[in-house]
Protein backbone atom coordinates (compact mmCIF):
# COMPACT_ATOMS: atom_id res chain seq x y z
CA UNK A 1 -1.35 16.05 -7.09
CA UNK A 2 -3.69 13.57 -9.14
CA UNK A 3 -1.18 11.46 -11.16
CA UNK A 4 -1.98 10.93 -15.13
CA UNK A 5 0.03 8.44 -16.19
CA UNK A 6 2.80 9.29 -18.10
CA UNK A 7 4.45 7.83 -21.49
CA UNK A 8 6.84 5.88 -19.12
CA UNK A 9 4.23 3.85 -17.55
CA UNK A 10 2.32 3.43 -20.30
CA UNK A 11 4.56 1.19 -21.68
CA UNK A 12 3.17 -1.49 -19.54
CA UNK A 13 6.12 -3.31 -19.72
CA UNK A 14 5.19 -6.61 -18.40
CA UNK A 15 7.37 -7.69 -15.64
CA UNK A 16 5.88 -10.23 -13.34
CA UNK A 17 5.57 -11.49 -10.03
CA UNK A 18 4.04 -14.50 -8.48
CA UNK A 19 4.36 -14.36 -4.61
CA UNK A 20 3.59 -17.94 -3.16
CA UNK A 21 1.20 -18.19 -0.26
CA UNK A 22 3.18 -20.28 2.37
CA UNK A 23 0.86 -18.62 5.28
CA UNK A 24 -1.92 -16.93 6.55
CA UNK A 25 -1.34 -13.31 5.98
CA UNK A 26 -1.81 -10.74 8.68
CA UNK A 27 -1.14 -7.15 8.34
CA UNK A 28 2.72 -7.34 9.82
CA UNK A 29 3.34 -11.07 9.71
CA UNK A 30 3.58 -11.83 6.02
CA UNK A 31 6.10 -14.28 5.09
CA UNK A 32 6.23 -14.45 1.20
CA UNK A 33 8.22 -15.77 -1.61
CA UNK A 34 8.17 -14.36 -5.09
CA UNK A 35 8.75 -16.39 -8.21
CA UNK A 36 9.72 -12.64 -10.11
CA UNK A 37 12.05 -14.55 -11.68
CA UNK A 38 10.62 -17.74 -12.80
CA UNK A 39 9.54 -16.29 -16.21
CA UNK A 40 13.27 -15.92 -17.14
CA UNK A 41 13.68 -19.48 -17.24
CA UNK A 42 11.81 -19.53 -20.75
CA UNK A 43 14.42 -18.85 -23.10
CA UNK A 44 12.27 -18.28 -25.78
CA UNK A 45 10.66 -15.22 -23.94
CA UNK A 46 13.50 -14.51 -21.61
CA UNK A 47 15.43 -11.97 -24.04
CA UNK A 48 12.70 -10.01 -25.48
CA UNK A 49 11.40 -9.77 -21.19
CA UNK A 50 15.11 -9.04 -20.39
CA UNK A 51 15.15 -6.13 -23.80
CA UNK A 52 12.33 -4.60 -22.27
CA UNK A 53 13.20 -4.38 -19.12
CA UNK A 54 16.57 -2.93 -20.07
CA UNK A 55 14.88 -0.16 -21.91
CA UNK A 56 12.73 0.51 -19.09
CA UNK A 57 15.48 0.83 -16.15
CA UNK A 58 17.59 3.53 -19.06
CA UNK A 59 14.41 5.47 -19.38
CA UNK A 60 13.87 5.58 -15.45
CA UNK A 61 17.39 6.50 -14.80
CA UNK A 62 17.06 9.26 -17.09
CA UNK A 63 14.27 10.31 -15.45
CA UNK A 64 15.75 9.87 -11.83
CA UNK A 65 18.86 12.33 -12.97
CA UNK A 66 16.30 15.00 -14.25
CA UNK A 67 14.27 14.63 -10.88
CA UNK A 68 17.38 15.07 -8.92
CA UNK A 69 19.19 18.09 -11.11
CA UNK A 70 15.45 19.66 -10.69
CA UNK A 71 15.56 19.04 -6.82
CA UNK A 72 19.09 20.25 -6.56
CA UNK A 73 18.59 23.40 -8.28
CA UNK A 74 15.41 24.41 -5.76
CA UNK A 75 17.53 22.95 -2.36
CA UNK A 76 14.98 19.43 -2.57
CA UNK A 77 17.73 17.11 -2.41
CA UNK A 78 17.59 14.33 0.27
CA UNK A 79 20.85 12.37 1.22
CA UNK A 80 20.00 8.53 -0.17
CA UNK A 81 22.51 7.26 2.81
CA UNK A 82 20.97 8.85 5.88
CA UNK A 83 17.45 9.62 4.34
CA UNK A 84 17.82 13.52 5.70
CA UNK A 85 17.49 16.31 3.85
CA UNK A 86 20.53 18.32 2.82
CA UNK A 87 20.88 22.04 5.18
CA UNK A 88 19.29 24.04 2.53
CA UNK A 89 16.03 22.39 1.72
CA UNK A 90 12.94 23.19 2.21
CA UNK A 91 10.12 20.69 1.13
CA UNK A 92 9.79 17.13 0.31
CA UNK A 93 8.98 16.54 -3.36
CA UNK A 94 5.16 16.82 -3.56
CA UNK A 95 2.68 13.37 -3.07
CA UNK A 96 1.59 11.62 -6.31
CA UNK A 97 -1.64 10.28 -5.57
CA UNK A 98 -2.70 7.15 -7.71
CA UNK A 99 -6.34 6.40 -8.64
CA UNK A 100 -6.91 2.96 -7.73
CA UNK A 101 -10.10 0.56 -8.75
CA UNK A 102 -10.67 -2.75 -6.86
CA UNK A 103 -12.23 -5.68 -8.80
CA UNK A 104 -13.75 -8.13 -6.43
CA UNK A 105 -13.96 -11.30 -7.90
CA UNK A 106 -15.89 -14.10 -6.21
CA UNK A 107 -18.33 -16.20 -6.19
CA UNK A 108 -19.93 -13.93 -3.63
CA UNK A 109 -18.68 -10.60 -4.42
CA UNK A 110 -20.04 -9.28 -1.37
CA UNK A 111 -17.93 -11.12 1.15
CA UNK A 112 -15.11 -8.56 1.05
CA UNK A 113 -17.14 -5.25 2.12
CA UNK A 114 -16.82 -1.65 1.39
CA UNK A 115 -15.81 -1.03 4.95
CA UNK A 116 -12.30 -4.22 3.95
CA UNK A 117 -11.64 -2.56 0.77
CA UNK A 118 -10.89 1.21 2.88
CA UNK A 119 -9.50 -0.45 5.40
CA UNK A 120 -6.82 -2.46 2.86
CA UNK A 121 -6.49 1.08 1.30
CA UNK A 122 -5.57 2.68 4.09
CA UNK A 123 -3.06 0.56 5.20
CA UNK A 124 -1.74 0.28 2.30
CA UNK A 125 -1.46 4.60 2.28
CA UNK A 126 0.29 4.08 6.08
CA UNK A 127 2.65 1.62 4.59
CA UNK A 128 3.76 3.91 1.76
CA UNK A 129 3.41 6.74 3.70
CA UNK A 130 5.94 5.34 6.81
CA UNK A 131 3.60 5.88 9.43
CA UNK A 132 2.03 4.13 12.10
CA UNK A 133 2.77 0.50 12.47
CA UNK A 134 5.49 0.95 9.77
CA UNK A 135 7.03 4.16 11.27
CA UNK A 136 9.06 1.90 13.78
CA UNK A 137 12.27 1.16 11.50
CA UNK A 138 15.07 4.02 10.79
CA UNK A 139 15.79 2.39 7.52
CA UNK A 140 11.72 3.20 5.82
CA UNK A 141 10.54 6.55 4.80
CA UNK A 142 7.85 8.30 3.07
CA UNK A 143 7.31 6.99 -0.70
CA UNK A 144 5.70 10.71 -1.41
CA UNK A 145 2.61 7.95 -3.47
CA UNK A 146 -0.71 7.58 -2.44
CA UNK A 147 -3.30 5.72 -3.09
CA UNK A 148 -7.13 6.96 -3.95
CA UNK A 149 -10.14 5.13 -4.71
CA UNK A 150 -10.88 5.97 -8.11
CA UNK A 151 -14.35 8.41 -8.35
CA UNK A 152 -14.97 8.15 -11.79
CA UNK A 153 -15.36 5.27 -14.31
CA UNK A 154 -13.43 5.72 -17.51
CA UNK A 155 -16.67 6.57 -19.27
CA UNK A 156 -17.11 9.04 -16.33
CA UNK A 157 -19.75 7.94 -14.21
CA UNK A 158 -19.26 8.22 -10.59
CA UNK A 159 -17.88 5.43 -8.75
CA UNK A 160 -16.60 4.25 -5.05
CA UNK A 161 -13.55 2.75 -6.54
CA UNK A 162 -14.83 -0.79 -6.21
CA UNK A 163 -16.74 -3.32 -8.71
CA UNK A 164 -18.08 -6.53 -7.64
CA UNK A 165 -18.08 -9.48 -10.58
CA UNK A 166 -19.87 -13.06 -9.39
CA UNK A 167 -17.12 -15.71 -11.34
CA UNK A 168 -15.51 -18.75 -10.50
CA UNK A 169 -12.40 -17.22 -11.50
CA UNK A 170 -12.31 -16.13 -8.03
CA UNK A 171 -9.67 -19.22 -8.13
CA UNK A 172 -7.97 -18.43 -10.76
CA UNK A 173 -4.64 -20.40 -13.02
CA UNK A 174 -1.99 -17.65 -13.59
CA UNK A 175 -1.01 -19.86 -16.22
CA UNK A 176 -3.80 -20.75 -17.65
CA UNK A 177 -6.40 -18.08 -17.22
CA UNK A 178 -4.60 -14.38 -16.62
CA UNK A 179 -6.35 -13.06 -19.66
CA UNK A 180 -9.61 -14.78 -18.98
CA UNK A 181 -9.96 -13.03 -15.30
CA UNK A 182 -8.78 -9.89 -16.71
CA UNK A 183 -11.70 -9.44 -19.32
CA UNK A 184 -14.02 -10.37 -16.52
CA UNK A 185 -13.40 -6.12 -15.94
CA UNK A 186 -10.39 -3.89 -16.58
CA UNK A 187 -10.35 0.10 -16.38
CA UNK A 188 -8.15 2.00 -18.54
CA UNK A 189 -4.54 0.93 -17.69
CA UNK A 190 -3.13 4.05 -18.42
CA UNK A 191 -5.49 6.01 -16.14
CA UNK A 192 -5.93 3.62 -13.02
CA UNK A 193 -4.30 1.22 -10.58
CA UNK A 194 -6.71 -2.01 -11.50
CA UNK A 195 -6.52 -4.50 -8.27
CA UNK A 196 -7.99 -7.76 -9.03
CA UNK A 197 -8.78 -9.35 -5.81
CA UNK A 198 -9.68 -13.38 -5.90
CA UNK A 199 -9.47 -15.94 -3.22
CA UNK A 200 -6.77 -18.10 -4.64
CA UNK A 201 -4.08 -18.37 -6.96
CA UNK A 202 -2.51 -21.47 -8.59
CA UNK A 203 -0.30 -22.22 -10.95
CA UNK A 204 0.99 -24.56 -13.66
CA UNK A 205 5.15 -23.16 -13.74
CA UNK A 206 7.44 -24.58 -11.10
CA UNK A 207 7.55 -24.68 -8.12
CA UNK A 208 4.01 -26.54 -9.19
CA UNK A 209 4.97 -29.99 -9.96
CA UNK A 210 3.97 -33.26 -11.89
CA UNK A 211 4.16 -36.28 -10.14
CA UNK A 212 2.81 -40.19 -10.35
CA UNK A 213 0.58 -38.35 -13.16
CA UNK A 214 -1.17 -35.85 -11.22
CA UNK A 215 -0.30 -31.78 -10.80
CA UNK A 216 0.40 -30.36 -7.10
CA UNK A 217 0.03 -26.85 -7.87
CA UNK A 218 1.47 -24.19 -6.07
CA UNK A 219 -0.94 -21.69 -4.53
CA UNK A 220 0.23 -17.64 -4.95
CA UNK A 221 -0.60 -14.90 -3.12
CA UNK A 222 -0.53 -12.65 -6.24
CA UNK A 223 1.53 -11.28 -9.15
CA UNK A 224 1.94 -8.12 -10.56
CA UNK A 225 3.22 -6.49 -13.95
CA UNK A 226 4.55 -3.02 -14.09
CA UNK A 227 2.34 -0.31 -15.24
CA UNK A 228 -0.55 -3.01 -15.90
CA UNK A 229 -1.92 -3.89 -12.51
CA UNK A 230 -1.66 -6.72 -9.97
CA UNK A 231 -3.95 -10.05 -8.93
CA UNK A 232 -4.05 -10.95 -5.40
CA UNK A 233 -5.59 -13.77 -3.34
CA UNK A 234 -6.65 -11.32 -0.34
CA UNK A 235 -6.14 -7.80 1.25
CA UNK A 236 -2.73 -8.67 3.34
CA UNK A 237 -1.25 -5.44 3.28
CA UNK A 238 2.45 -7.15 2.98
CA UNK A 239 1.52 -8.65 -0.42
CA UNK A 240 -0.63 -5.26 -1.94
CA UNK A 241 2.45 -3.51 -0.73
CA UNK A 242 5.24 -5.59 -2.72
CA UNK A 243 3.09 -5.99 -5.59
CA UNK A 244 2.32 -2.47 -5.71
CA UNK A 245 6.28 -2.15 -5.83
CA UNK A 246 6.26 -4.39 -8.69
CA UNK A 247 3.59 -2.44 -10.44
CA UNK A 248 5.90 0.91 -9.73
CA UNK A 249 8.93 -0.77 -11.53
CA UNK A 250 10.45 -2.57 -7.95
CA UNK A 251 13.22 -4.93 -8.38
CA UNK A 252 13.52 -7.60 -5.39
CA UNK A 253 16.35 -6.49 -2.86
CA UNK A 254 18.10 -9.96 -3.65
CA UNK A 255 17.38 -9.43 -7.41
CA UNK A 256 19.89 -11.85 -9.32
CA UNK A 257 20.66 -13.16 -6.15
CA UNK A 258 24.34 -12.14 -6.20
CA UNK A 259 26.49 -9.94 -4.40
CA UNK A 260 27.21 -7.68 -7.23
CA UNK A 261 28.07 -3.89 -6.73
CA UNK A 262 30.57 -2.72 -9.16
CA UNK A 263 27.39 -0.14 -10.00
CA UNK A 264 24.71 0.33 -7.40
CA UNK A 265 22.35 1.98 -10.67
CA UNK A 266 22.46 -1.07 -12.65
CA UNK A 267 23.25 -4.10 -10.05
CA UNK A 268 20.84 -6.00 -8.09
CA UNK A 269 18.03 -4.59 -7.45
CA UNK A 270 19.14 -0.57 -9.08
CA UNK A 271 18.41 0.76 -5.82
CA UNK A 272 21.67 2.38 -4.37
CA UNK A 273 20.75 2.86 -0.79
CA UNK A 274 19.37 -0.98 0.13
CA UNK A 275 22.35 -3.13 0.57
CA UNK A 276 23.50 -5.75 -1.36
CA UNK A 277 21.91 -9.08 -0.43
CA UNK A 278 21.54 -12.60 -2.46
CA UNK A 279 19.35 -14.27 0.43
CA UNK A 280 15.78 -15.89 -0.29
CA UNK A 281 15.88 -17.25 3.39
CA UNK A 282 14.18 -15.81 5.96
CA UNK A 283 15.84 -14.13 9.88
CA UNK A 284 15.03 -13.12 12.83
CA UNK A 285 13.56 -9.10 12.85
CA UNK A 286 15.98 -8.90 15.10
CA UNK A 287 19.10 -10.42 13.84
CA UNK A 288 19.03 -10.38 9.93
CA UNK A 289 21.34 -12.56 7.82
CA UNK A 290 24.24 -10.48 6.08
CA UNK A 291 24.49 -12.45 3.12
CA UNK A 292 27.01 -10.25 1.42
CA UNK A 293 30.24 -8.35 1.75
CA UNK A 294 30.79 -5.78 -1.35
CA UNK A 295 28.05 -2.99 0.41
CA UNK A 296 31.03 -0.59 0.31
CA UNK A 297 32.29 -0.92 -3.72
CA UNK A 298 29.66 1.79 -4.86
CA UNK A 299 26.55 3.02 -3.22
CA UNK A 300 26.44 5.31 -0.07
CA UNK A 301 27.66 2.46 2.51
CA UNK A 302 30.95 3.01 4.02
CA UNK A 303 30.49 -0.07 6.51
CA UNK A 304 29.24 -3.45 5.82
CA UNK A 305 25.34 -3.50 7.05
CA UNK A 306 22.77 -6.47 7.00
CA UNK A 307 20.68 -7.44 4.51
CA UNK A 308 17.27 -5.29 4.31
CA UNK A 309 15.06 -7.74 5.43
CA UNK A 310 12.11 -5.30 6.64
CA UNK A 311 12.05 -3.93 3.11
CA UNK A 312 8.77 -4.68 1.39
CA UNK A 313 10.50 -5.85 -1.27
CA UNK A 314 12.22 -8.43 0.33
CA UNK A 315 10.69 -11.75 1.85
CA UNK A 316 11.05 -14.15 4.37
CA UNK A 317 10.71 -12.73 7.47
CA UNK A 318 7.50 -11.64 9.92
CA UNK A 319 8.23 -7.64 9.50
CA UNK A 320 7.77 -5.99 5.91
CA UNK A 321 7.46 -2.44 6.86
CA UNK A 322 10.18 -0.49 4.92
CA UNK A 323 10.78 1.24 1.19
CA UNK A 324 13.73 3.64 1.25
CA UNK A 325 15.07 6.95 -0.14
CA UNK A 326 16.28 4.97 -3.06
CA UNK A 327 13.37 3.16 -3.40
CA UNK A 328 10.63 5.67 -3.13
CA UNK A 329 12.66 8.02 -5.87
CA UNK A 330 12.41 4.96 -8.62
CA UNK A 331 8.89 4.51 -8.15
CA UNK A 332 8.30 8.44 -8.60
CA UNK A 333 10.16 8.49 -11.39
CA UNK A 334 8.37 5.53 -13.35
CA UNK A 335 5.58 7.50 -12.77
C-alpha cells in the first residue's frame, strides 16, 4: 500500500543523528559511528529533546499493542525470538511503501546520475527487504517498508523522484547551516521521504575540536531526524539504511550504552528481540564482542547471545545487513 503519513509521524519529532565518516563507504563495508547522542549533552535542550522523545516511544508502543492485538485476532502474529510465524498464520502484515524524493546538491548536480540514484534505491529496498546480499544472516528479516521514487511533486506535477540544485552547500556545516541547505528544496514532510544528498558533512559539536586557535572539524556521513528526513554525504547503502532507521523512530542497539534490561519496551534501544549491548567498538563478523550479560532478565532470550553487530543500527564493524522482528514492527508502527 502507498503510505500517507500518519498523525504519529507528523510530529516530526526531531531526533538526530550525525554518523562520522571514518572510511570510504562501499555497499557492505561501512564502518560508521553515530554521534545520536551528542545533542543530549546540551542541557538546555536536552529535557525538552528527552520530553519529546518520551512522548513519542508511549505513542508507538500504543500503537505496537494495537498492531499486535489486530494481528493476533486474524492468526498474523510472528514470534519476535525466532522471527517465524506462529502455526496458524497466514500472511505477513502487508508492505508500506514510502514515497521518497532525492535532492542532489552539488556544485555539479549532474555527477550523481539517474541510473546512481535507482541503483542507491534499490539497494536500499534489498536491504529492508532481507534479500540478496543481506539475506545471508538468520538474525535480519523483512522490514514489510519500501521505498518508491516519488511521481508527483506536492503541487502535482509529474516527477522521477529526483531534483538537482547547483550550491556550494554541497559541503555543508550541520551546525551551522542545516536550515540553510534545507530551504535550498524541501517537499512536504508529511507526504515524502526528502533525501538530501551532498558531498560532505562537517561539523562544529565535538568530536570537532579547537586547538592552537584553529577548528579540526569532524567530517559526517549524515544525520537524520525522525519523521523530517535525513542529509547524507553519498549513496553508501550502510549509512541511507541507518539513517533511514533514524528517520523511522530507530534507537541505536547500544542506546545509553548500558546493559540495562529490567524492561526490554523501555530499555536500550526499546527493541525486545536485539540483545542488550553497551559497545561502540567494532568485531570481527565473525566473532562479535558480547558486551553484556542481563539478555535473559526480560525479552525473548533464554541464553546469553552476542551483541548484534550486523544490525544496521549498530556500528563498527564491515557487515551491516540486519533489522529484526522487533525492529521492523517499531518502524511500522511509527508509520
Amino acid at each position: 500500500m502507498q503510505i500517507q503519513f500518519p498523525p504519529l509521524m507528523k510530529n516530526n519529532v526531531s531526533i538526530y543523528c550525525i554518523l562520522f565518516l571514518l572510511s570510504f563507504f562501499t555497499k557492505l563495508d561501512a564502518q560508521v559511528i553515530c554521534g545520536y547522542d551528542l545533542g543530549r549533552t546540551d542541557s538546555v535542550k536536552a529535557k525538552l529533546f528527552q520530553a519529546e522523545e518520551e512522548k513519542l516511544n508511549r505513542a508507538i508502543q500504543v500503537q505496537i499493542a494495537k498492531d499486535r492485538s489486530n494481528r493476533t485476532a486474524s492468526g498474523q502474529i510472528r514470534s519476535q525470538s525466532s522471527g517465524k510465524l506462529k502455526a496458524n498464520s497466514t500472511t505477513l502484515p502487508p508492505t508500506v511503501y514510502i514515497p521518497v524524493v532525492y535532492h542532489i546538491i552539488d556544485a555539479d548536480p549532474f555527477s550523481i546520475t539517474d541510473a546512481m540514484v535507482q541503483a542507491s534505491l534499490d539497494d536500499l529496498n534489498r536491504a529492508y527487504a532481507h534479500q540478496g546480499a543481506y539475506s545471508v544472516d538468520p538474525l535480519g528479516e523483512d522490514t514489510r517498508i519500501q521505498f518508491r521514487l516519488a511521481q508527483r511533486t506536492p503541487t502535482g506535477e509529474k516527477s522521477n523522484g529526483i531534483n538537482r540544485i547547483k550550491s556550494f552547500y554541497d559541503s555543508v556545516d550541520v551546525d551551522l547551516e542545516d536550515a540553510a541547505l534545507k530551504s535550498q528544496i524541501q517537499w512536504d514532510p508529511s507526504r515524502y521521504a526528502n533525501i538530501w544528498v551532498v558531498k560532505k558533512i562537517n561539523g562544529e559539536i565535538q568530536p570537532s575540536r579547537f586547538e592552537c586557535g584553529q577548528w579540526t572539524r569532524m567530517a559526517y556521513g549524515g544525520y537524520a531526524s525522525a519523521g523530517g528526513g535525513m542529509v547524507v554525504a553519498g549513496l553508501s547503502t550502510a549509512v541511507l539504511a541507518h539513517e533511514m532507521g533514524h528517520y523511522l523512530s530507530l534507537l541505536h542497539t547500544f542506546q545509553g550504552t548500558n546493559c540495562a534490561n529490567n524492561d526490554c519496551s523501555v530499555d536500550g534501544d526499546r527493541i525486545c528481540d536485539t540483545p542488550p549491548d553497551r559497545s561502540i567498538l567494532g568485531s570481527p563478523c565473525n566473532n562479535p564482542e558480547n558486551s553484556c550479560g542481563t539478555d535473559t532478565l526480560s525479552g525473548p532470550f533464554t541464553v546469553d547471545v552476542p551483541d548484534n553487530i550486523s544490525n544496521f543500527m549498530d556500528y563498527g564493524t564491515s557487515c551491516p545487513t540486519v533489522f529484526t522482528p522487533g525492529q521492523g514492527e517499531r518502524m511500522r508502527a511509527f508509520l
